[in-house]
Structures are given as structure tokens and as C-alpha cells.
N, C-alpha and C. Protein backbone atom coordinates (compact mmCIF):
# COMPACT_ATOMS: atom_id res chain seq x y z
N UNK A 1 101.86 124.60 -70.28
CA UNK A 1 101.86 124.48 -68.84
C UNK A 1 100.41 124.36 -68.35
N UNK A 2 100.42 123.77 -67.48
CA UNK A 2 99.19 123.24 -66.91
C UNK A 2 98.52 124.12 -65.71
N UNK A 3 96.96 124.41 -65.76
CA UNK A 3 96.20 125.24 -65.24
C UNK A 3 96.69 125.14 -63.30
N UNK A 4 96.93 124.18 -63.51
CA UNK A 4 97.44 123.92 -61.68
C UNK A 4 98.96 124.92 -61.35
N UNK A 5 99.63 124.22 -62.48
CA UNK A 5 101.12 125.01 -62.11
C UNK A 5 100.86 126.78 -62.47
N UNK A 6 100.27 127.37 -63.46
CA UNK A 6 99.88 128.64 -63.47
C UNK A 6 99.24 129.11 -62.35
N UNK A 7 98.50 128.10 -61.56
CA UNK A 7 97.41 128.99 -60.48
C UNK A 7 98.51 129.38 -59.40
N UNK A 8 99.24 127.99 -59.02
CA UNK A 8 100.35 128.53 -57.83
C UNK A 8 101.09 129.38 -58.00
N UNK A 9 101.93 129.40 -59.52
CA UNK A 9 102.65 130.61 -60.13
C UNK A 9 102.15 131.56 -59.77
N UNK A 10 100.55 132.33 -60.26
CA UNK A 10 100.39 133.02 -60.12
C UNK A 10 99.96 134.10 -58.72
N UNK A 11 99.71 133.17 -57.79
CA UNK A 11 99.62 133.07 -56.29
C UNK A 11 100.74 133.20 -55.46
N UNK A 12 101.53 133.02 -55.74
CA UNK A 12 103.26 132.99 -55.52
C UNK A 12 103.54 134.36 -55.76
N UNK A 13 103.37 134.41 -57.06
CA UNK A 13 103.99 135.88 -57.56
C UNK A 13 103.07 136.71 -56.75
N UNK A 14 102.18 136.74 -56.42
CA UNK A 14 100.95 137.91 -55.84
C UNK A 14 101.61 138.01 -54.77
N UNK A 15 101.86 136.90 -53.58
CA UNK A 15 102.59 136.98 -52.96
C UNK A 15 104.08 137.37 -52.73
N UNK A 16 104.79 137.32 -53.45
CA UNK A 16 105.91 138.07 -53.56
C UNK A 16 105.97 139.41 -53.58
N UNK A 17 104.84 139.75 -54.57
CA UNK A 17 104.57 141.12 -54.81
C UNK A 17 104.34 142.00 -53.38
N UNK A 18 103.30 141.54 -53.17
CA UNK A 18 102.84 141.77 -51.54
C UNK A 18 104.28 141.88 -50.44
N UNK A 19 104.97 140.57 -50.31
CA UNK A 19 106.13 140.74 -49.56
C UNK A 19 106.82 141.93 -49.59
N UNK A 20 107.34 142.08 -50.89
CA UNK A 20 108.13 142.88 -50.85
C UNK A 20 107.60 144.69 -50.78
N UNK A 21 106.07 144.58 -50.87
CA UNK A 21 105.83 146.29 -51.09
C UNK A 21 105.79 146.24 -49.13
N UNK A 22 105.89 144.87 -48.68
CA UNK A 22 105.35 144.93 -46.88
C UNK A 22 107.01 145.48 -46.53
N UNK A 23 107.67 144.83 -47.23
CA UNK A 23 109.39 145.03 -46.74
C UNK A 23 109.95 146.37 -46.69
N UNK A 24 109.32 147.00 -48.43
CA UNK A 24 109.39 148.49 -48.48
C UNK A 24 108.81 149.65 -46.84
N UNK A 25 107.61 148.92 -47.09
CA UNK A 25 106.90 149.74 -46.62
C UNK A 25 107.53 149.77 -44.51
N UNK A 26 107.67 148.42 -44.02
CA UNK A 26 108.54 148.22 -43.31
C UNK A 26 109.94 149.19 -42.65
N UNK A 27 111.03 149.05 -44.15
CA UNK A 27 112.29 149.77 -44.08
C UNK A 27 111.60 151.48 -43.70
N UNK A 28 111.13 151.83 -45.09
CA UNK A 28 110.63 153.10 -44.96
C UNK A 28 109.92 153.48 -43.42
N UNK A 29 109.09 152.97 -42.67
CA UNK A 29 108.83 153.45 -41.66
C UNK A 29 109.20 152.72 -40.21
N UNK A 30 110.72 152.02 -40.15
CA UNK A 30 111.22 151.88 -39.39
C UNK A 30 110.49 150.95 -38.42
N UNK A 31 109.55 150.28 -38.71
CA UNK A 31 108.81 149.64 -37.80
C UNK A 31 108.67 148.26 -38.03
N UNK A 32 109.86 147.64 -37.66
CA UNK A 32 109.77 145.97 -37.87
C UNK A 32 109.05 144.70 -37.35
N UNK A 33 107.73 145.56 -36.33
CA UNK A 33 107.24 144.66 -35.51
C UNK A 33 106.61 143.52 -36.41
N UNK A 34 106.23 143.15 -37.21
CA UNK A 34 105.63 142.32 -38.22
C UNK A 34 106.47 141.97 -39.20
N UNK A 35 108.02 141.72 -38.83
CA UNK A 35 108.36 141.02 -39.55
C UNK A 35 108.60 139.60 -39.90
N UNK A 36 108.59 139.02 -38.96
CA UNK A 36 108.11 137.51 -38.70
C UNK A 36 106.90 137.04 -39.70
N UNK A 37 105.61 137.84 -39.82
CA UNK A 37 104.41 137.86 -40.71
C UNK A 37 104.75 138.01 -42.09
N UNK A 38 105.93 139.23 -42.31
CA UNK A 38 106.47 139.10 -43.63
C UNK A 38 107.08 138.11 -44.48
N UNK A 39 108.24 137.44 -42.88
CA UNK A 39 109.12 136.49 -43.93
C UNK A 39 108.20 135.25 -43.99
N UNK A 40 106.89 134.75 -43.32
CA UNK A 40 105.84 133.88 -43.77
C UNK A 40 105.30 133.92 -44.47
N UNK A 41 104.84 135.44 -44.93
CA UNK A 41 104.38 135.49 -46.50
C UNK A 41 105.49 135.20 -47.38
N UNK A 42 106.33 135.52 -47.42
CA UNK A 42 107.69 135.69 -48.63
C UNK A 42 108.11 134.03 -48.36
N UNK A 43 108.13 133.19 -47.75
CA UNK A 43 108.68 131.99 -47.33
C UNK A 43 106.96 131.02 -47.92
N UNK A 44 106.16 130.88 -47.52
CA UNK A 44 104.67 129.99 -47.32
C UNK A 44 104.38 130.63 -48.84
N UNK A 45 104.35 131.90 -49.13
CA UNK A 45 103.22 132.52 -50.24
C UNK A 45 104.45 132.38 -51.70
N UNK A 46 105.60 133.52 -52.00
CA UNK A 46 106.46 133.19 -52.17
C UNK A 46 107.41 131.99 -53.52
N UNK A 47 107.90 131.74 -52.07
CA UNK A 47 108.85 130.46 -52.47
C UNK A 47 108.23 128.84 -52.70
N UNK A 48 107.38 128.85 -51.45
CA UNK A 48 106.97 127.46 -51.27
C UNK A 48 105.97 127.28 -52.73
N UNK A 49 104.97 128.63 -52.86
CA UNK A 49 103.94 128.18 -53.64
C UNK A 49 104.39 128.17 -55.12
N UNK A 50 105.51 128.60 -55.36
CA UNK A 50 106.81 128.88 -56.68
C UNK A 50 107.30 127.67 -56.99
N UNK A 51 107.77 126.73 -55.87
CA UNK A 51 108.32 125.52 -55.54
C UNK A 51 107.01 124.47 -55.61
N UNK A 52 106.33 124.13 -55.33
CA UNK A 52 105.05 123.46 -55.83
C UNK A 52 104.39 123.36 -57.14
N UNK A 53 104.43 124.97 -57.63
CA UNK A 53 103.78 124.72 -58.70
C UNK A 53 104.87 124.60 -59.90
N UNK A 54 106.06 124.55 -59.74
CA UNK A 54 107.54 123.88 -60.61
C UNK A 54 107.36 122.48 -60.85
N UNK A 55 107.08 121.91 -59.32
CA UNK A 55 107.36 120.69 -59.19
C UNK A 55 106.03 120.21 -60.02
N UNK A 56 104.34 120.59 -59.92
CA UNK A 56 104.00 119.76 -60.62
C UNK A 56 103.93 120.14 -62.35
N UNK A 57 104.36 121.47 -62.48
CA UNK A 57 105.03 121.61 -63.95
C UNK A 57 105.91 120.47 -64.31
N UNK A 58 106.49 119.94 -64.09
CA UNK A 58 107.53 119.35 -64.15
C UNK A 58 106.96 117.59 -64.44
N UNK A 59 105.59 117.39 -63.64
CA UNK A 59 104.91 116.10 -63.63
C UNK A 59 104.01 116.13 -65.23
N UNK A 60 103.75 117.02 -65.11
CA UNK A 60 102.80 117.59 -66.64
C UNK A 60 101.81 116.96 -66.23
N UNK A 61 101.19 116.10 -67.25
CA UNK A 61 99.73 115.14 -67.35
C UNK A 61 100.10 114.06 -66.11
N UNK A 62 101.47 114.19 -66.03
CA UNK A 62 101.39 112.61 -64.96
C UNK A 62 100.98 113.49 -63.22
N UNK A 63 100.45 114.77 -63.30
CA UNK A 63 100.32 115.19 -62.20
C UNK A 63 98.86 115.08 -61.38
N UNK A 64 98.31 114.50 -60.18
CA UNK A 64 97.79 114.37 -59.61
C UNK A 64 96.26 114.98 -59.54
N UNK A 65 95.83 115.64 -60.54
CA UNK A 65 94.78 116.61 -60.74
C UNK A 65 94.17 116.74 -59.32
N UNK A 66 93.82 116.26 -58.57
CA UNK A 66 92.15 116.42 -57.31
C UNK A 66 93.13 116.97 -56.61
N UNK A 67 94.67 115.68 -56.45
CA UNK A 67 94.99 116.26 -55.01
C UNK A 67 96.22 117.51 -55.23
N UNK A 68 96.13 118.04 -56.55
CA UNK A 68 97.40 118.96 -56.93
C UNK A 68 96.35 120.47 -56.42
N UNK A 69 95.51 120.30 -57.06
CA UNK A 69 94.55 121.20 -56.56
C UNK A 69 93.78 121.80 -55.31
N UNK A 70 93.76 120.67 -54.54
CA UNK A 70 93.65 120.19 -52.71
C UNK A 70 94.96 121.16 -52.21
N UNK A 71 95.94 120.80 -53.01
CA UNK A 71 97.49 121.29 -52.40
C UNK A 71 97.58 122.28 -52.46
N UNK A 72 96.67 123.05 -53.59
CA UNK A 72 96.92 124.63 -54.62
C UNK A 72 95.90 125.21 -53.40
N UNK A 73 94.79 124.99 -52.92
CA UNK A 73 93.77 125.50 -52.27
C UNK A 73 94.47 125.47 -50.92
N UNK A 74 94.72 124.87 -50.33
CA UNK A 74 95.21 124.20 -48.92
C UNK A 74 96.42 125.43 -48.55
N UNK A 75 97.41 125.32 -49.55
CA UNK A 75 98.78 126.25 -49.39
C UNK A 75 98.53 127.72 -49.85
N UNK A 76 97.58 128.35 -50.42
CA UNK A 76 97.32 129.48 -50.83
C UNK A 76 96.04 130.37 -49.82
N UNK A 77 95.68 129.67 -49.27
CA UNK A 77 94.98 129.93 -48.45
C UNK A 77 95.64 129.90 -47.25
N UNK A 78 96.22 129.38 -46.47
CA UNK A 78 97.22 129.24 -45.67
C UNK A 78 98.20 130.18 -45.27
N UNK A 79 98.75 129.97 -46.62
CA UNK A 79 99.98 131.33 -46.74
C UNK A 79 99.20 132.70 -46.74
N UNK A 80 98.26 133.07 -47.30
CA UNK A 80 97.56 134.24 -47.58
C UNK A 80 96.56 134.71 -46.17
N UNK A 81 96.38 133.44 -45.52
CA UNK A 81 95.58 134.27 -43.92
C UNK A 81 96.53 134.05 -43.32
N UNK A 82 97.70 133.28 -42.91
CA UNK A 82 98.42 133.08 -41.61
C UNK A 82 99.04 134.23 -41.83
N UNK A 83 99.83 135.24 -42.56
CA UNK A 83 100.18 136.29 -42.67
C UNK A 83 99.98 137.71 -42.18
N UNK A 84 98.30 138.18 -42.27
CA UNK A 84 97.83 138.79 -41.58
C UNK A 84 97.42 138.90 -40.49
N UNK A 85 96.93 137.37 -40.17
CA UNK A 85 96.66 137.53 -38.39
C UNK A 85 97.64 137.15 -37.80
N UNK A 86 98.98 136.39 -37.83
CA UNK A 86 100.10 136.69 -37.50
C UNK A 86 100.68 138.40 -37.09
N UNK A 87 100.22 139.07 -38.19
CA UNK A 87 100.67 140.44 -37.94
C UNK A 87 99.91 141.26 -37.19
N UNK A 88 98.85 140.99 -37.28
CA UNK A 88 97.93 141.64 -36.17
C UNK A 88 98.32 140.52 -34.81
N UNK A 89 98.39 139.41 -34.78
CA UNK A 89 98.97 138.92 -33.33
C UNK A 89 100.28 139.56 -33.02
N UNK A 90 101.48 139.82 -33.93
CA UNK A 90 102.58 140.72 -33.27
C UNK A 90 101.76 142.25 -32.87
N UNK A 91 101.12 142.57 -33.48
CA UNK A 91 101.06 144.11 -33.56
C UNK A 91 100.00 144.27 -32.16
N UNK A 92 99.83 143.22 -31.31
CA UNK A 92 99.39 143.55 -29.97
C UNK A 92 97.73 142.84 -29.45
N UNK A 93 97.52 142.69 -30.47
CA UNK A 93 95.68 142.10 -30.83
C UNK A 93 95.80 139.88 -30.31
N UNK A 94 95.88 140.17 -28.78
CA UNK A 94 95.83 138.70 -28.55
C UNK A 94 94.92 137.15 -28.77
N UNK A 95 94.00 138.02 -29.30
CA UNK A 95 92.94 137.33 -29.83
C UNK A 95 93.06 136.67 -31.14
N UNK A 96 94.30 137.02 -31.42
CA UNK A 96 94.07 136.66 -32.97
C UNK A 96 94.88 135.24 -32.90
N UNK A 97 95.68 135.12 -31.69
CA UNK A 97 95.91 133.54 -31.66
C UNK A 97 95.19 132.51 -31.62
N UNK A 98 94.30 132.24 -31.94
CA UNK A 98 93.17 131.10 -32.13
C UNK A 98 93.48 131.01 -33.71
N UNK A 99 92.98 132.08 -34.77
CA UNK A 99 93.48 132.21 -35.96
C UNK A 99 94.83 132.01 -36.65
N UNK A 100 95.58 132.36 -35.76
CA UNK A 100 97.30 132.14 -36.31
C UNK A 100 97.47 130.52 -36.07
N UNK A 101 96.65 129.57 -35.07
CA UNK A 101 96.75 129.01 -34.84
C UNK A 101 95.51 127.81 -36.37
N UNK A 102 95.03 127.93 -36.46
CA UNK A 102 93.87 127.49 -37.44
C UNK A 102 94.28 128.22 -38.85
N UNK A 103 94.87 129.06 -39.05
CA UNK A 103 95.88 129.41 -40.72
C UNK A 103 97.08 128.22 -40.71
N UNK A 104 97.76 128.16 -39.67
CA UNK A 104 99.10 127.62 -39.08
C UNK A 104 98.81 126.00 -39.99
N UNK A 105 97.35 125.44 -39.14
CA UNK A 105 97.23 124.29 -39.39
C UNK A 105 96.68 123.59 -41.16
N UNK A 106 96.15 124.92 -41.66
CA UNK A 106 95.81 125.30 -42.73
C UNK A 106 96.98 124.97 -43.63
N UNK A 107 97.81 125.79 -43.20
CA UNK A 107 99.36 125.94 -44.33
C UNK A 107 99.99 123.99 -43.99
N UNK A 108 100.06 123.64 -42.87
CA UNK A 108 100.16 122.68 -42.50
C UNK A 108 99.69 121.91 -43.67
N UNK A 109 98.57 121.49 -43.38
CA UNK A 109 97.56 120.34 -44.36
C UNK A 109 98.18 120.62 -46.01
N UNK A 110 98.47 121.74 -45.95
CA UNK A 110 98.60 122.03 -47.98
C UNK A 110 100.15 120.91 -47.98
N UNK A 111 100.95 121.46 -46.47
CA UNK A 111 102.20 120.77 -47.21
C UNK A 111 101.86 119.50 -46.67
N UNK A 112 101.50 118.97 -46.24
CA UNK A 112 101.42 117.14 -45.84
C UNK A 112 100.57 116.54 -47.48
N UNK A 113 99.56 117.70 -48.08
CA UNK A 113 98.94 117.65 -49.13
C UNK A 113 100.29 117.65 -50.13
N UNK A 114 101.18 118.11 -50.16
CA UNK A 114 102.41 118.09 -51.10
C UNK A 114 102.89 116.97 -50.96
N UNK A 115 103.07 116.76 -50.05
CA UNK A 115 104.30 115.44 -49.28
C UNK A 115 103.40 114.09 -50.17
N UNK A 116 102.05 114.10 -50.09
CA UNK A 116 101.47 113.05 -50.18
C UNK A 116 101.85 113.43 -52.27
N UNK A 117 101.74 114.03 -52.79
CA UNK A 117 101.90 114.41 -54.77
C UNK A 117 103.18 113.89 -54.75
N UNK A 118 104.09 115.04 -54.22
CA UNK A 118 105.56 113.79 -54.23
C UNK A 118 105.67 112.42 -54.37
N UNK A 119 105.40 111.69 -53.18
CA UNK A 119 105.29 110.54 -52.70
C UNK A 119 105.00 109.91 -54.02
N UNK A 120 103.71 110.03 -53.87
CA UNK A 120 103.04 109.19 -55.35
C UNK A 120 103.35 109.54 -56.35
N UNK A 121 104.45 110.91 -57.21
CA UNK A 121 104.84 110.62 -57.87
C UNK A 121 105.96 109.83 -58.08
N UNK A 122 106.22 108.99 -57.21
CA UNK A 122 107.38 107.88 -57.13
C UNK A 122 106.67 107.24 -58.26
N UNK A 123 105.51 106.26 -58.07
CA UNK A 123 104.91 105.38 -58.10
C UNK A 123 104.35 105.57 -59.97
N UNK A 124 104.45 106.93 -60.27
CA UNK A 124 104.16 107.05 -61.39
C UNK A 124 105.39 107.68 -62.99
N UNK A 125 106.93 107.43 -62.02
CA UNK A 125 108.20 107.78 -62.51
C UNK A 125 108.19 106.54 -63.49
N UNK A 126 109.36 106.69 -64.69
CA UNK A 126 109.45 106.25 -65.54
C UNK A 126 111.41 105.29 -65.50
């Protein structure tokens, strides 16, 4: 397996990890105001970055190197700040919408950065 599909794997899983000790920690103290921030980590960090780095497992050598990596940087970064200042924007801190807004666009770019690996792996199918 290829150093790209391990990095998201492993970014994914961190994220999962994270989700779920936020979910624990959540149930246990009854305080769901940040859950919206959670299911963006568990959804963006998660699944999506689990689902990316499958898909270019799956391309092997025929995978995109610059822009698989563009995608790996773009979506991991994304998922990993829109999360927290999301949660500090629920948790009352209005300032942090400029940031939720500039992570937002962040996570954005990684997946239009996907859309575009897809795409062209049309062009390189057998």
C-alpha cells in the first residue's frame, strides 16, 4: 500500500479516535452543545478521509501522486481545524466565525481536490 493511502488511513483513524472519545465524553457529561462539531469530525476526518485514501489504494501506481497528496493535505487539515472552531463557535465564542468559515473552505478545496483524482482517473482506467 502506498504512502498516500496510509497517510489518510492514518488521519482518519486519529480522527475517529478523537470522535468517538468527544461522543464519550459528550454522553457522559450530558452536554451536547458541540455536537454538530463532532459529527464533522466523525463525517470530514473519519469517513471521508477512510473513503479517499481506499479509493486511491485502489488506483495503486496509477494514482495521481502531487494531486493525491494536495487532496491528503487539503482534507486533513480541513477536517482537523473546522472541528474545533466550529465547537468553540457553538460553545458561544462569535468570533470564531471567520475561521469556521476559512476551515469550511479548506475542507471544501480537499474535496473539489478529490473530485478532480476521480475524474482523471477515468482517463487512466483500463
Amino acid at each position: 500500500m502506498s504512502r498516500l493511502s496510509m497517510a489518510f488511513f492514518t488521519a482518519g483513524a486519529l480522527c475517529g479516535l478523537i470522535g468517538m472519545g468527544w461522543g464519550v465524553y459528550m454522553g457522559a457529561s450530558h452536554d451536547h452543545t458541540t455536537f454538530p462539531a463532532h459529527a464533522h469530525l466523525n463525517l470530514l476526518g473519519w469517513v471521508s478521509l477512510f473513503l479517499m485514501g481506499g479509493f486511491y489504494a485502489f488506483l495503486g501506481d496509477r494514482a495521481p501522486a502531487k494531486l493525491g497528496w494536495t487532496n491528503f493535505v487539503l482534507s486533513a487539515v480541513g477536517a482537523i481545524t473546522m472541528a474545533p472552531t466550529l465547537a468553540l463557535l457553538l460553545k458561544g465564542n462569535p468570533g470564531m466565525e471567520p475561521a469556521v468559515g476559512v476551515t469550511s473552505l479548506i475542507a471544501f478545496a480537499g474535496m473539489i481536490t478529490f473530485v478532480v483524482a476521480v475524474l482523471g482517473a477515468w482517463r487512466r482506467t483500463v
